[in-house]
Protein backbone atom coordinates (compact mmCIF):
# COMPACT_ATOMS: atom_id res chain seq x y z
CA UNK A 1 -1.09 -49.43 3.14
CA UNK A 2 0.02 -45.96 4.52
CA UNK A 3 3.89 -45.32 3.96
CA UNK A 4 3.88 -48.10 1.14
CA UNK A 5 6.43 -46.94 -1.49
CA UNK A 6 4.29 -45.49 -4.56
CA UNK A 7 3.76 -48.31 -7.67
CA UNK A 8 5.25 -48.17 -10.63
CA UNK A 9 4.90 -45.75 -14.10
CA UNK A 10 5.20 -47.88 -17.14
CA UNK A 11 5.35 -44.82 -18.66
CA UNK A 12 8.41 -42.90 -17.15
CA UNK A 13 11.22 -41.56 -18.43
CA UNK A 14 15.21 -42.79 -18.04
CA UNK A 15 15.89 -39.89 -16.18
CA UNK A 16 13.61 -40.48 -12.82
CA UNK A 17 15.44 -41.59 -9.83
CA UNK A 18 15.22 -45.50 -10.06
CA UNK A 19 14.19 -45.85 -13.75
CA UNK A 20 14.37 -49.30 -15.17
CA UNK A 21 14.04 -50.28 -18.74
CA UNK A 22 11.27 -53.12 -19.23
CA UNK A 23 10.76 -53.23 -22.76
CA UNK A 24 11.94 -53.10 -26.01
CA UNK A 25 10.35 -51.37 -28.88
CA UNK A 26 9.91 -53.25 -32.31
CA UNK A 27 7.55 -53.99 -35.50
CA UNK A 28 6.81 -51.69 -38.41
CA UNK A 29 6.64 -48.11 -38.11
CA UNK A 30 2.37 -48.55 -38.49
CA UNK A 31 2.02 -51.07 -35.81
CA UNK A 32 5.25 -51.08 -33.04
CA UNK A 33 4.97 -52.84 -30.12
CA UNK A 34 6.91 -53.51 -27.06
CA UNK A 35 8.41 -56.95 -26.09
CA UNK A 36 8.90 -57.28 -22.93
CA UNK A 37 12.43 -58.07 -21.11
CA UNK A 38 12.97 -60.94 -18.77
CA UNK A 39 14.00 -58.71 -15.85
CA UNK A 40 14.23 -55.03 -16.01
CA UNK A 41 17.40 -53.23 -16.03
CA UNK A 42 18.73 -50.15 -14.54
CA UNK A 43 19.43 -47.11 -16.86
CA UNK A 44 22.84 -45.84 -17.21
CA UNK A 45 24.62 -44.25 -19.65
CA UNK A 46 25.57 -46.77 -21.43
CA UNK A 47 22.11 -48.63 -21.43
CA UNK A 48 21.26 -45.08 -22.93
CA UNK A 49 23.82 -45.01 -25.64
CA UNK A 50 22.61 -48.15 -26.91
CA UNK A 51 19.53 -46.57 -29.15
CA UNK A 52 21.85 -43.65 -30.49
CA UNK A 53 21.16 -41.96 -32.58
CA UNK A 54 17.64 -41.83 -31.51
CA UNK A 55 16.12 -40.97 -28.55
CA UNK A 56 16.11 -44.11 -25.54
CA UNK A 57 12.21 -43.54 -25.25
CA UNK A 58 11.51 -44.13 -29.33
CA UNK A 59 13.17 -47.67 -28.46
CA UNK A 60 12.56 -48.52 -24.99
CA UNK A 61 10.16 -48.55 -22.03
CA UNK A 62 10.87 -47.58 -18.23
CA UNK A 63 8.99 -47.73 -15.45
CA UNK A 64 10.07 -45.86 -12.34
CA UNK A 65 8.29 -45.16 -9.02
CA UNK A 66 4.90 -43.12 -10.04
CA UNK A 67 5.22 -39.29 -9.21
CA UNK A 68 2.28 -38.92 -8.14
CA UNK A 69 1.23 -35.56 -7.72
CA UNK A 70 4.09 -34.35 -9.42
CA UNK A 71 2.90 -35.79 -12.57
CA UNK A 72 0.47 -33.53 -15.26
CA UNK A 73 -1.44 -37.00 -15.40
CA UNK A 74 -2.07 -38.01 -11.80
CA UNK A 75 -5.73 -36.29 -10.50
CA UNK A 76 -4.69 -37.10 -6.77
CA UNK A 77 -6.35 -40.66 -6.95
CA UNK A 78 -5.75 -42.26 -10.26
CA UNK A 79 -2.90 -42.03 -13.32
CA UNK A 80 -5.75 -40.27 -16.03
CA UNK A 81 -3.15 -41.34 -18.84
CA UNK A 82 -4.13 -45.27 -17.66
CA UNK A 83 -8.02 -44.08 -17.85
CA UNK A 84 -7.42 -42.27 -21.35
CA UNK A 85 -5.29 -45.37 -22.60
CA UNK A 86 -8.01 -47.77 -21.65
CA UNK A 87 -11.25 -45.55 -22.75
CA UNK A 88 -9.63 -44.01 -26.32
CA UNK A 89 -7.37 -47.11 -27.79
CA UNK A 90 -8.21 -50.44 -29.26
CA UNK A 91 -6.84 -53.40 -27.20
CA UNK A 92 -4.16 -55.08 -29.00
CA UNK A 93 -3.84 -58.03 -27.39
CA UNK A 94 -6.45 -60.43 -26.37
CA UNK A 95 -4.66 -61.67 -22.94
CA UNK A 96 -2.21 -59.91 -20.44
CA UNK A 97 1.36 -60.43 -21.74
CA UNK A 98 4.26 -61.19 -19.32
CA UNK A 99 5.78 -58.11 -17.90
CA UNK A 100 8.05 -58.06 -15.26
CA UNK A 101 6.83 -55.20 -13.45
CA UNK A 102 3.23 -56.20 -12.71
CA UNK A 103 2.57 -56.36 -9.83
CA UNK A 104 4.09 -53.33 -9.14
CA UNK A 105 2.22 -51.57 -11.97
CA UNK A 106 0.12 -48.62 -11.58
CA UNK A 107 -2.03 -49.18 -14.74
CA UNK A 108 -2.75 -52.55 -13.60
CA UNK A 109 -3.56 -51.58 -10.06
CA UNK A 110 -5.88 -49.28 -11.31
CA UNK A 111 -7.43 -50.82 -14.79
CA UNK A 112 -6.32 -54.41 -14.60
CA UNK A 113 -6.39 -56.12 -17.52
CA UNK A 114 -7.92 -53.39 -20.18
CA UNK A 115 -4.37 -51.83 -19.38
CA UNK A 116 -2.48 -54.93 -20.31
CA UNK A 117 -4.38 -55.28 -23.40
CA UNK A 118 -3.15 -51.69 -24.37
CA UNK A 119 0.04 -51.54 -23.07
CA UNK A 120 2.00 -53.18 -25.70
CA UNK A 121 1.21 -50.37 -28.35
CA UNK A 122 2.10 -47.79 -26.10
CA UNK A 123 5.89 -45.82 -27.14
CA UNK A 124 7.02 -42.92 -24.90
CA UNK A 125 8.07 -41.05 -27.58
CA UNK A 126 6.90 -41.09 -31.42
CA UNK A 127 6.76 -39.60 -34.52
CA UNK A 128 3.82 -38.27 -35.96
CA UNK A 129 1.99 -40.53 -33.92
CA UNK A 130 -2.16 -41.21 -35.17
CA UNK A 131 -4.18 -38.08 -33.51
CA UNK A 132 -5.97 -40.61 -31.30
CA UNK A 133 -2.76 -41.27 -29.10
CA UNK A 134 -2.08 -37.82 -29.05
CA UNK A 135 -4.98 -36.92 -27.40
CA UNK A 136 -4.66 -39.85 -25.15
CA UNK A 137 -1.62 -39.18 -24.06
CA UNK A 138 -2.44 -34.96 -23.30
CA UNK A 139 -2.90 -34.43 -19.65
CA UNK A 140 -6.44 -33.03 -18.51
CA UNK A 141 -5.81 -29.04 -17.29
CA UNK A 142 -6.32 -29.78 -13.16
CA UNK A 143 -9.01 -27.71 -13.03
CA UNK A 144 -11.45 -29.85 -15.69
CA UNK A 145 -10.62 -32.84 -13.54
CA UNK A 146 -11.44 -31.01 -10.43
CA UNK A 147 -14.51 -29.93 -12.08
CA UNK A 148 -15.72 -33.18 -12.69
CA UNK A 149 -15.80 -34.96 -8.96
C-alpha cells in the first residue's frame, strides 16, 4: 500500500488542493443534516458564491485528500476527530447512507460504519454549536496523544 495517494477528509475545507463538495447542508437549525450529492463536485469560485452570504462550510461538505500529519487531528496513525466523532456523539442514522466518497473515506477506513452513522450531523462550521461537538471536534495537544501509546 506504500506510495498509495492518502484517503479522503470528509471534513476538509474548500480551500485544500483538490477539494470537492459532497454534501449539502439542510433541516432545522436544532437538528441539520447533510444530504448527500450524486457525484461530488469541484470547488470554484462560483460553486463558492453559491451559499453567500454565509460561509461555504455552514452549507456544504468537502472532502479533499487527508493531510495527514499536517492536520491538528491526525496522531500519525489515525484521524482522532473520526475517534472523538464516533466515541462522544449519538448515531443518527441507523444504516450507512449513500455517499459518494466512500470508499475513499478516511472515517470509514478507520471506524466503518459507527462513522457513517455520525456523519450526517456533522457541519464544518456552526453556530453556537451544543458543547458536546465542540469538544469533539477540539484537537488533542500532540503531546497527550503521545502520552497515551
Amino acid at each position: 500500500m506504500s506510495g498509495a495517494p492518502a484517503p479522503l477528509c470528509p471534513s476538509a475545507q474548500p480551500q485544500m488542493e483538490g477539494a470537492r463538495a459532497f454534501g449539502v447542508v439542510g433541516g432545522v437549525p436544532e437538528a441539520r443534516r447533510v444530504s448527500w450529492i450524486e457525484r461530488p463536485v469541484p470547488v470554484t469560485p462560483e460553486l463558492l458564491a453559491l451559499s453567500a452570504p454565509v460561509p461555504p462550510t455552514r452549507v456544504m461538505r468537502f472532502a479533499a485528500r487527508c493531510q495527514e500529519g499536517a492536520c491538528s487531528h491526525f496522531d500519525g496513525r489515525d484521524c482522532r476527530l473520526a475517534s472523538r466523532i464516533v466515541a462522544m456523539l449519538d448515531p443518527v442514522v441507523g444504516a450507512p447512507p449513500p455517499c459518494p466518497i466512500r470508499a475513499d473515506c478516511r472515517w470509514w477506513r478507520q471506524e466503518g460504519r459507527e462513522a457513517c452513522a455520525r456523519c450526517p450531523q456533522i457541519i464544518t462550521e456552526t453556530v453556537d454549536p451544543p458543547e458536546i461537538y465542540e469538544r469533539a471536534s477540539t484537537p488533542e495537544p500532540r503531546a497527550r496523544i503521545e502520552a497515551s501509546r
